[in-house]
N, C-alpha and C. Protein backbone atom coordinates (compact mmCIF):
# COMPACT_ATOMS: atom_id res chain seq x y z
N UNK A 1 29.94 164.65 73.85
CA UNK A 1 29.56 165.21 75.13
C UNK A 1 30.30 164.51 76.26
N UNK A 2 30.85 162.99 75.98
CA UNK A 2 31.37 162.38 77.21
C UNK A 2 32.67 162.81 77.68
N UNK A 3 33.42 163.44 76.55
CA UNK A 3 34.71 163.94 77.06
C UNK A 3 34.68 165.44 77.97
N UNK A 4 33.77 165.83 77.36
CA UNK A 4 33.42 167.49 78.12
C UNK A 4 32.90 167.23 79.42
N UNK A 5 31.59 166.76 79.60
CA UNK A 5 31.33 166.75 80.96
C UNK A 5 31.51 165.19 81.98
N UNK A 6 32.14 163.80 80.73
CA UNK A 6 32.23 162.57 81.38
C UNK A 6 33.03 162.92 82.70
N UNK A 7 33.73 163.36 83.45
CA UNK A 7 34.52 163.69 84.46
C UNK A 7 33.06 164.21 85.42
N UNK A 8 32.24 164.46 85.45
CA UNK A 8 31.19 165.20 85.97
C UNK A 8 30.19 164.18 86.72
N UNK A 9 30.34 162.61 86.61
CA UNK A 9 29.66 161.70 86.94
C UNK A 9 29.68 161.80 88.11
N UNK A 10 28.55 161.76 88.91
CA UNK A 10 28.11 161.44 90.47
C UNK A 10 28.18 162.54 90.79
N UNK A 11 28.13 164.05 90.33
CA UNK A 11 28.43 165.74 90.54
C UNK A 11 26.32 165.78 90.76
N UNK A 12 26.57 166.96 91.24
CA UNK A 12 25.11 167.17 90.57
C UNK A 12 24.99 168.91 90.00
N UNK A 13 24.57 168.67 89.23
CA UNK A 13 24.38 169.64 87.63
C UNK A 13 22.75 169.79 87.65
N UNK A 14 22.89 170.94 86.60
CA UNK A 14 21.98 171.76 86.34
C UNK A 14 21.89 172.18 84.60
N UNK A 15 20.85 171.21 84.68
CA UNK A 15 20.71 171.10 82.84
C UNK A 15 19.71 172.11 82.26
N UNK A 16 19.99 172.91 81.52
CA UNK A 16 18.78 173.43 80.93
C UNK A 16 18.53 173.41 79.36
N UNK A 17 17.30 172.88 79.44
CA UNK A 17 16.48 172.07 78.21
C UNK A 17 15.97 172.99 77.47
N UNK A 18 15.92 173.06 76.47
CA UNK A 18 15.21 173.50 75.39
C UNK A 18 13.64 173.24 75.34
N UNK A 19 12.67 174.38 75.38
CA UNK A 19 11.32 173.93 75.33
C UNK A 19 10.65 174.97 73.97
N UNK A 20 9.89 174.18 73.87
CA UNK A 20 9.44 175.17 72.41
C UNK A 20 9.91 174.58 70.86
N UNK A 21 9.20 175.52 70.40
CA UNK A 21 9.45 175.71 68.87
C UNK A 21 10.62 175.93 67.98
N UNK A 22 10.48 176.63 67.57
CA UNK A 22 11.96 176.68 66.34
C UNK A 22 13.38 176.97 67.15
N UNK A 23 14.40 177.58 66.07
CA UNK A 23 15.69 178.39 66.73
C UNK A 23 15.67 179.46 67.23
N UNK A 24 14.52 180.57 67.05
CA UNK A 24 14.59 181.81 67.55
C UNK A 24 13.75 181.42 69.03
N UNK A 25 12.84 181.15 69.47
CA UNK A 25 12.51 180.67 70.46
C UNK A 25 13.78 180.73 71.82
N UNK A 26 13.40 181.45 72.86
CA UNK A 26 14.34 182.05 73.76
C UNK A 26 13.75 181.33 75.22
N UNK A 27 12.81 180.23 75.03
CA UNK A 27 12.00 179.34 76.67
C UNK A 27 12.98 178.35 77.08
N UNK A 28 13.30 178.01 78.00
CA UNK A 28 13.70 177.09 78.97
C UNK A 28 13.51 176.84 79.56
N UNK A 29 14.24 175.49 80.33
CA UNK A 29 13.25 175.14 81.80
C UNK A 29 14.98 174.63 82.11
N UNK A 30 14.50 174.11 83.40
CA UNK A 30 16.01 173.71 83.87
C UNK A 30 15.71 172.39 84.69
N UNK A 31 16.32 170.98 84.68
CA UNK A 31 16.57 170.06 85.93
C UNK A 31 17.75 170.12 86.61
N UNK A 32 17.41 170.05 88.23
CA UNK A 32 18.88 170.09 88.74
C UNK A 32 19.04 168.40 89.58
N UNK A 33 20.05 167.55 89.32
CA UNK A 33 20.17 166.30 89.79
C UNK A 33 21.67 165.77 89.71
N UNK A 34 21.91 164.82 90.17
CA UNK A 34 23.21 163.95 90.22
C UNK A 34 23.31 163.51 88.95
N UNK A 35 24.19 163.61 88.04
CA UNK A 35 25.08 162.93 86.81
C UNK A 35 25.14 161.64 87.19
N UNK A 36 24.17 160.63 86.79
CA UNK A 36 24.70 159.00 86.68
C UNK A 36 25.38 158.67 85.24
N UNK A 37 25.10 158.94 84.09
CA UNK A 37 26.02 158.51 82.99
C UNK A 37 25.61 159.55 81.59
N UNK A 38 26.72 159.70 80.87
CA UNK A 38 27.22 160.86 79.91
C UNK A 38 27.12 159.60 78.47
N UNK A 39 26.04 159.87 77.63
CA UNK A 39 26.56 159.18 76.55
C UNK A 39 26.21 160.43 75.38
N UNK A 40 26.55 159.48 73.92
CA UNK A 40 26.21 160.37 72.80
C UNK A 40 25.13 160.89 72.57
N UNK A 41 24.33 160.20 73.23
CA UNK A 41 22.86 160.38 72.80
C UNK A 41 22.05 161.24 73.61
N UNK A 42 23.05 161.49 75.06
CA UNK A 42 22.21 162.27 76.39
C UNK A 42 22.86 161.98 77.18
N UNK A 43 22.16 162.27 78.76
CA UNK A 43 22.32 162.20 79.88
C UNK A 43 21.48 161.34 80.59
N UNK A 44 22.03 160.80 82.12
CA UNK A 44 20.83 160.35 82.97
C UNK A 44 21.33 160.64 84.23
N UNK A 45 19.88 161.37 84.82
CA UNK A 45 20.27 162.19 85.77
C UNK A 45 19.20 161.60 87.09
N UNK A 46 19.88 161.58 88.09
CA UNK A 46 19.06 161.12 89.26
C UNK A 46 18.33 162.20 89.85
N UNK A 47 17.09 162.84 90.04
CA UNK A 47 16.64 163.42 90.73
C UNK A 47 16.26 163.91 91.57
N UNK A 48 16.40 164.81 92.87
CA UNK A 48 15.92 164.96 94.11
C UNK A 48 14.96 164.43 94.25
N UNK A 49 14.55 163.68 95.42
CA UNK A 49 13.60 162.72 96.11
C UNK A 49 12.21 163.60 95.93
N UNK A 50 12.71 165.00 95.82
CA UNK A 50 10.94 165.56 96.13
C UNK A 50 10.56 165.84 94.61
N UNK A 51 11.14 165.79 93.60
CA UNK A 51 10.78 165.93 92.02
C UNK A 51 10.34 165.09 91.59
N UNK A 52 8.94 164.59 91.55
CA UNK A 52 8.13 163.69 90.81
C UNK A 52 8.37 163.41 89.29
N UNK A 53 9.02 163.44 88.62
CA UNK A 53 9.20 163.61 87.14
C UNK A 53 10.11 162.12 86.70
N UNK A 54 10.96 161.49 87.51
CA UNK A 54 11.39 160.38 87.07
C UNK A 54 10.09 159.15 87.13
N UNK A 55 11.08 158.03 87.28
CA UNK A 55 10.70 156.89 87.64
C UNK A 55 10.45 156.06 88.69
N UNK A 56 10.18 154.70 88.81
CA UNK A 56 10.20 154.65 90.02
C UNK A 56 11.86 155.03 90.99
N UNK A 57 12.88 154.54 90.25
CA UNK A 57 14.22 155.04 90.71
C UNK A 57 14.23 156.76 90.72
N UNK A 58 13.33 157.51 90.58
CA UNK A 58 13.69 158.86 90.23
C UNK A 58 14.56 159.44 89.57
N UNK A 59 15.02 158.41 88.41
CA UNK A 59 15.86 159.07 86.84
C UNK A 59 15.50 159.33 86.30
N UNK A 60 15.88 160.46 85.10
CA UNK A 60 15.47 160.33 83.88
C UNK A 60 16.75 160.55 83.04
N UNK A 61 16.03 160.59 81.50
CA UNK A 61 17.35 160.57 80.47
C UNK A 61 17.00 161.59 79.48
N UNK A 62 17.82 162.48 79.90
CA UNK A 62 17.15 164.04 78.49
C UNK A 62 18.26 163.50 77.53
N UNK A 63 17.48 163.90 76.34
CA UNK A 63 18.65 163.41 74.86
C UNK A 63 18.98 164.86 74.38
N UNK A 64 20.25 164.50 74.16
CA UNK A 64 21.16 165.48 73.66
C UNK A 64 20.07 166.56 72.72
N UNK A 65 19.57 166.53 72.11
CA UNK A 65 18.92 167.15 71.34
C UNK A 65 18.09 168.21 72.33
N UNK A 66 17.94 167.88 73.62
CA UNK A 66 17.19 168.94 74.34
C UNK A 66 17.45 169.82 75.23
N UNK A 67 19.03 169.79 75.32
CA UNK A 67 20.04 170.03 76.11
C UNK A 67 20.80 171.20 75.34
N UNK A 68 20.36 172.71 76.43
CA UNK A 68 21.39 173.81 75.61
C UNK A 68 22.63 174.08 76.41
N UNK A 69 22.45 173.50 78.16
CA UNK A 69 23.77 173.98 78.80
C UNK A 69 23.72 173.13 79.80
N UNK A 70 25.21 172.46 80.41
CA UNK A 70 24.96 171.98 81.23
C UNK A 70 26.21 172.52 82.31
N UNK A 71 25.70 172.54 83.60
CA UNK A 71 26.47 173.52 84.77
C UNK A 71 26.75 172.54 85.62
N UNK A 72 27.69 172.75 86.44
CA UNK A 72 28.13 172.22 87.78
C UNK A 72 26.78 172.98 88.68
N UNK A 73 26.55 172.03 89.71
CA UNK A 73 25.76 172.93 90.62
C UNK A 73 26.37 173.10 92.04
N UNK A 74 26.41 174.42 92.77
CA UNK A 74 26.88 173.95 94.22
C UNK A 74 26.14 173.35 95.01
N UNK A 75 27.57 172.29 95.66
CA UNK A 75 26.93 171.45 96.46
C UNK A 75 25.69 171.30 97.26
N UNK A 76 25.82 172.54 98.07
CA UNK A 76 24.37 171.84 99.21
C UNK A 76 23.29 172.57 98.77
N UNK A 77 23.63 172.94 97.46
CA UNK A 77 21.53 173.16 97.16
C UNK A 77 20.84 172.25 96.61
N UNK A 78 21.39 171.31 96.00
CA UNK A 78 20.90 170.19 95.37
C UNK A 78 19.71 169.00 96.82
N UNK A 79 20.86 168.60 97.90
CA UNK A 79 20.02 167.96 98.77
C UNK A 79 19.40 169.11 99.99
């Protein structure tokens, strides 16, 4: 994954996660945040200030496994 989107660091993107059950299962959800770092295992993504879902830094780290697409987002909808 780091060669595909590693160039994408400090961008902010629009991930959408896999929710649910098996492979036929068609639910998603989506986070949209700043790219802090691309590894094998996932992502970690900084979150808009008003999205309660991180930490106290407002990151989190979705693992590859939950991740069906990941997008560039335009710029000024993110802040």
């Amino acid at each position: 994954m780091e060669e595909l989107i590693g160039g994408w660091t400090g961008m902010n993107v629009v991930v959408v996660l896999r929710v649910g059950g098996g492979m036929t299962e068609h639910k998603h959800s989506t986070l949209e945040g700043t790219l802090l770092k691309v590894a094998e295992s996932g992502v970690l993504l900084e979150l808009p200030k008003d999205r309660p879902l991180g930490g106290p830094t407002n990151q989190t780290f979705v693992p590859i496994t939950a991740i069906l697409h990941v997008c560039l987002l335009e710029r000024d909808k993110l802040m």
